[in-house]
Protein backbone atom coordinates (compact mmCIF):
# COMPACT_ATOMS: atom_id res chain seq x y z
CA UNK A 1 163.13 126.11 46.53
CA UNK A 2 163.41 127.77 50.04
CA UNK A 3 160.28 127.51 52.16
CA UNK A 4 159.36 131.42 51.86
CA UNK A 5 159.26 131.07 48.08
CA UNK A 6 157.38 127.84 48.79
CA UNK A 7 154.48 129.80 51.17
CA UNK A 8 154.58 132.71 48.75
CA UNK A 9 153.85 129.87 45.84
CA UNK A 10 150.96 128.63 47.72
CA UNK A 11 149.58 131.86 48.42
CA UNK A 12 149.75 133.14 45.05
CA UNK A 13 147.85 130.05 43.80
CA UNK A 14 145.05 130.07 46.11
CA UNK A 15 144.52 133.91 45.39
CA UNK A 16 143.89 132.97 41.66
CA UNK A 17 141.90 130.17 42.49
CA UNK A 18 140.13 132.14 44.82
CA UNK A 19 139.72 135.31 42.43
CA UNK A 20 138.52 132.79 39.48
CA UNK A 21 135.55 131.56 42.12
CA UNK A 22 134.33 134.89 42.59
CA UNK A 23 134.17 135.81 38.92
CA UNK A 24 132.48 132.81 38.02
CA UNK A 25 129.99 133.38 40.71
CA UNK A 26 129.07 137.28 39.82
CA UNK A 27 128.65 136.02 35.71
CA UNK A 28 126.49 132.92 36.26
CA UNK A 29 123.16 133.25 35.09
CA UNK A 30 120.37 133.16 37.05
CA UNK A 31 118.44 130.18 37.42
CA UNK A 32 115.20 129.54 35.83
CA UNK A 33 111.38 130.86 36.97
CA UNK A 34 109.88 127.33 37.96
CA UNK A 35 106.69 127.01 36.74
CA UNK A 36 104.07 124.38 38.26
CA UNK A 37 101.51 123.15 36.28
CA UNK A 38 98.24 122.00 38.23
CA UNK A 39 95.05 121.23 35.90
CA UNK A 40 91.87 121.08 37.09
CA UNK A 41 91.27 116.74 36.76
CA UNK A 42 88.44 115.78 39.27
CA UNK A 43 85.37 112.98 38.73
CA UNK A 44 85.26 110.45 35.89
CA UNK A 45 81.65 109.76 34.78
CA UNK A 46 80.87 106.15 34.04
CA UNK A 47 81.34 102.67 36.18
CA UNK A 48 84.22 101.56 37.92
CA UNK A 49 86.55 99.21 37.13
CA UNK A 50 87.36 96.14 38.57
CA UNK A 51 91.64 95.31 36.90
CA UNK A 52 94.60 97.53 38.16
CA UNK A 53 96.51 100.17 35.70
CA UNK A 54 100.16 100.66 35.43
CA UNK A 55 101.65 103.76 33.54
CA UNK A 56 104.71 103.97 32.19
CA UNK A 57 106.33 107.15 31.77
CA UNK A 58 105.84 108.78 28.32
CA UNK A 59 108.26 108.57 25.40
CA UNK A 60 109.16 112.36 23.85
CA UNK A 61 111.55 113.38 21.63
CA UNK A 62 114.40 114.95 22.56
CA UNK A 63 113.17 118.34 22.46
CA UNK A 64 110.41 117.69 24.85
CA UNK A 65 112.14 115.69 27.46
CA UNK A 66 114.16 118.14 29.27
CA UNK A 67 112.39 120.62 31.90
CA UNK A 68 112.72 123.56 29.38
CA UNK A 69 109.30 125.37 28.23
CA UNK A 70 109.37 124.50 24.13
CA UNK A 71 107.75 127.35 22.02
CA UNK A 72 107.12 127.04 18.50
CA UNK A 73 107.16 129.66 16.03
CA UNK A 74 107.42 128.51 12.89
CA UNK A 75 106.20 125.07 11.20
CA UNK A 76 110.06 123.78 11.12
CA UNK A 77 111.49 125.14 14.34
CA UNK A 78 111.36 124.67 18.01
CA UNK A 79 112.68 126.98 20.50
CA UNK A 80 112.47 127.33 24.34
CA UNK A 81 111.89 130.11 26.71
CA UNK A 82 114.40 131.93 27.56
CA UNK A 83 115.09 131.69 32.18
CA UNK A 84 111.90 129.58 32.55
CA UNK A 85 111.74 125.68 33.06
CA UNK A 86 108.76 123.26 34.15
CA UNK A 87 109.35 121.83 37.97
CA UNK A 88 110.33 118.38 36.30
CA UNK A 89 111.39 116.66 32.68
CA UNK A 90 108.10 117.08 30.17
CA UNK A 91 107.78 113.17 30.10
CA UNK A 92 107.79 112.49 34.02
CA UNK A 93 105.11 115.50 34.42
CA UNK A 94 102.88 114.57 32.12
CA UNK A 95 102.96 110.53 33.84
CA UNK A 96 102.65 112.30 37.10
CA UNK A 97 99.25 114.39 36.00
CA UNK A 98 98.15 111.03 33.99
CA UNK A 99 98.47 109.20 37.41
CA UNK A 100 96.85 111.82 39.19
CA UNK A 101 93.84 111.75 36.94
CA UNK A 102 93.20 108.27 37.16
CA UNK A 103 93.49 108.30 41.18
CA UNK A 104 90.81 111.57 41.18
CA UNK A 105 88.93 109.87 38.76
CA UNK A 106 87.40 107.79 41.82
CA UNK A 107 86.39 104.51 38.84
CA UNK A 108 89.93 102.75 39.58
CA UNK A 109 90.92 101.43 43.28
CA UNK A 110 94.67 100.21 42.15
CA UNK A 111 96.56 102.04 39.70
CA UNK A 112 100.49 103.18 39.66
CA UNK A 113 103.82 104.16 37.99
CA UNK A 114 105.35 101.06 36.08
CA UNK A 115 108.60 100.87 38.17
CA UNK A 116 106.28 100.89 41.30
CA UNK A 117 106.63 97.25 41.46
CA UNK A 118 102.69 96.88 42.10
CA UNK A 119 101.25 93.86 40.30
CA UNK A 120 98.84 95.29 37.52
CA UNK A 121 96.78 94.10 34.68
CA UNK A 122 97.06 96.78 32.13
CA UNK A 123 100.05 98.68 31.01
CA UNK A 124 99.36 102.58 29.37
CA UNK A 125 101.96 103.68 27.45
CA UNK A 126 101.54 107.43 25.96
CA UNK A 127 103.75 108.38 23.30
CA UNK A 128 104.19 112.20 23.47
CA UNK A 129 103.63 114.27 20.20
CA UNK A 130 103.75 117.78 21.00
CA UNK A 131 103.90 119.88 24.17
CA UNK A 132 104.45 123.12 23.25
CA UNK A 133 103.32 126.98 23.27
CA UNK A 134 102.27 127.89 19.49
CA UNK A 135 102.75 131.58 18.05
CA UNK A 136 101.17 132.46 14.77
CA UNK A 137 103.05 135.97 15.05
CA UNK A 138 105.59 137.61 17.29
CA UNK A 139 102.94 139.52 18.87
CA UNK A 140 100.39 137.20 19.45
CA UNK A 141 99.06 135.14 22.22
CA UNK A 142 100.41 131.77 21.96
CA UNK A 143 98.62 128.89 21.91
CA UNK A 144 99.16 125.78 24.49
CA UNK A 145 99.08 122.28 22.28
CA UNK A 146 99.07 118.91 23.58
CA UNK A 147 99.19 115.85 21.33
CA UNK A 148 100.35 112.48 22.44
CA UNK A 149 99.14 108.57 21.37
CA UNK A 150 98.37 106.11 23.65
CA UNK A 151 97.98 102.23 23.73
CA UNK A 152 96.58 100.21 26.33
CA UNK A 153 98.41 96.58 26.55
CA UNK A 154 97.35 93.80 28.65
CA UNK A 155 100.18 92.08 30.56
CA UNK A 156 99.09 88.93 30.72
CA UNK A 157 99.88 88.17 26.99
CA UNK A 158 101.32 91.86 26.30
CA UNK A 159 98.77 92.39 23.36
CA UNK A 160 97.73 96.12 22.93
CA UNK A 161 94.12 96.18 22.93
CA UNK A 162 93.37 99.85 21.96
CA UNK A 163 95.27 102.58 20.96
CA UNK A 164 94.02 106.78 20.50
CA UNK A 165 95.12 109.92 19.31
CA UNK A 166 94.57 112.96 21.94
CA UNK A 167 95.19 116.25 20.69
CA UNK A 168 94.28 119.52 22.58
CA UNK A 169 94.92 122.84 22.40
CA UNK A 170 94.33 125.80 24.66
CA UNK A 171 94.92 129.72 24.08
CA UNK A 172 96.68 131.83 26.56
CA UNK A 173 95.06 135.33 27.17
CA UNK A 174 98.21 137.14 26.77
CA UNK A 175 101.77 137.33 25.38
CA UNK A 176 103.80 136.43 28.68
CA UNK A 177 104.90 132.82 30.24
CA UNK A 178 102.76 132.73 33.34
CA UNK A 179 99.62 133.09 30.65
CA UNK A 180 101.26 130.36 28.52
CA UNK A 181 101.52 128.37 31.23
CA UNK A 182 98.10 129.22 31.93
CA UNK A 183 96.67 127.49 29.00
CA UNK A 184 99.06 124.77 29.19
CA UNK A 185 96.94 123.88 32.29
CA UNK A 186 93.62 124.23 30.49
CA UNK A 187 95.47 122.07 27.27
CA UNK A 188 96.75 119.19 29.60
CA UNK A 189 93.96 119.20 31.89
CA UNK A 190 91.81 118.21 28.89
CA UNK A 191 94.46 115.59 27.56
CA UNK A 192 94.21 113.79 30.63
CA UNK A 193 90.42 114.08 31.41
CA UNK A 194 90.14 112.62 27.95
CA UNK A 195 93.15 110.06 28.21
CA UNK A 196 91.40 109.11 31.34
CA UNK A 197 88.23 108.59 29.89
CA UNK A 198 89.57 106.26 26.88
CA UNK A 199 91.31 104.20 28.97
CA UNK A 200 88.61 103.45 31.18
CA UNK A 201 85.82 102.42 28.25
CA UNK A 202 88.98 100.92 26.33
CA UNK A 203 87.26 98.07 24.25
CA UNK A 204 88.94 94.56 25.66
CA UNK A 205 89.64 95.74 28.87
């Protein structure tokens, strides 16, 4: 092969390659609408507490531990809206919130993530149910519903000394994402205020 045909080779091939680039960049989708969610936590009533609280971050199934939105419209299906995600995986906002709620809480001085490495005496570990916008009709507002359980163990044996249910709901005011994600703030906000609250008055702790 004679070094014209060679040039003329390489040429050809990077127009392709080049050509193939393009295409692929004018037919990829756009990327999701992030979506922050920001409940309103604030002031625990009741004393504080004297041990330190590590959370661990919450156990989903696989259909709520991506970053996708899950809708449900039907008793046996899940589904997801369509170009809209959460700003991180279901499971590590939900321990971010949790750990924001204790720290605004103002009743615990030392409380963290569990990888954080800080020395605590309580582990919470939330095992998430349900995390999803509702429909009872095509038409209809949906519904924001949080469920999740929750046991508190103490480290220095490991023995869970309470465990709770928390289930909230909260309905949007209209059929669209941003008021979904509305009264996902309102549903959450509650789940945590009340996780919060447990944990706290936990009996054994």
């Amino acid at each position: 092969m004679t070094q014209t045909v060679r040039t003329l080779a390489l040429v050809l091939a990077l127009s392709l390659l080049s050509g193939c680039s393009v295409e692929s960049l004018i037919n990829r989708p756009p990327p999701p609408q992030i979506y922050l969610l920001r409940p309103k936590l604030g002031a625990s009533v009741g004393p504080r507490v004297s041990w330190a609280l590590s959370i661990g971050e919450p156990s989903a199934p696989f259909s709520l531990s991506s970053r996708r939105i899950a809708i449900q419209r039907s008793a046996d299906t899940l589904d997801f809206y369509a170009d809209a995600a959460w700003q991180d995986r279901t499971p590590e906002l939900l321990q971010r919130l949790t750990l924001e709620g204790f720290e605004d809480s103002g009743r615990i001085s030392a409380v963290a993530r569990e990888d954080s490495g800080l020395h605590t005496d309580y582990l919470l570990q939330i095992d998430l149910r349900r995390f999803e916008a509702r429909y009872g009709g095509a038409q209809d507002a949906p519904v924001a519903e949080v469920a999740m359980t929750a046991r508190l163990i103490r480290l220095s044996d490991r023995k869970v000394v309470a465990t709770t249910v928390i289930h909230t709901t909260a309905p949007a005011q209209a059929n669209s994402i941003p008021a979904a994600v509305s009264a996902f703030d309102a549903a959450t906000g509650k789940a945590v205020q009340q996780l919060v609250a447990w944990t706290l008055a936990a009996p054994g702790s």
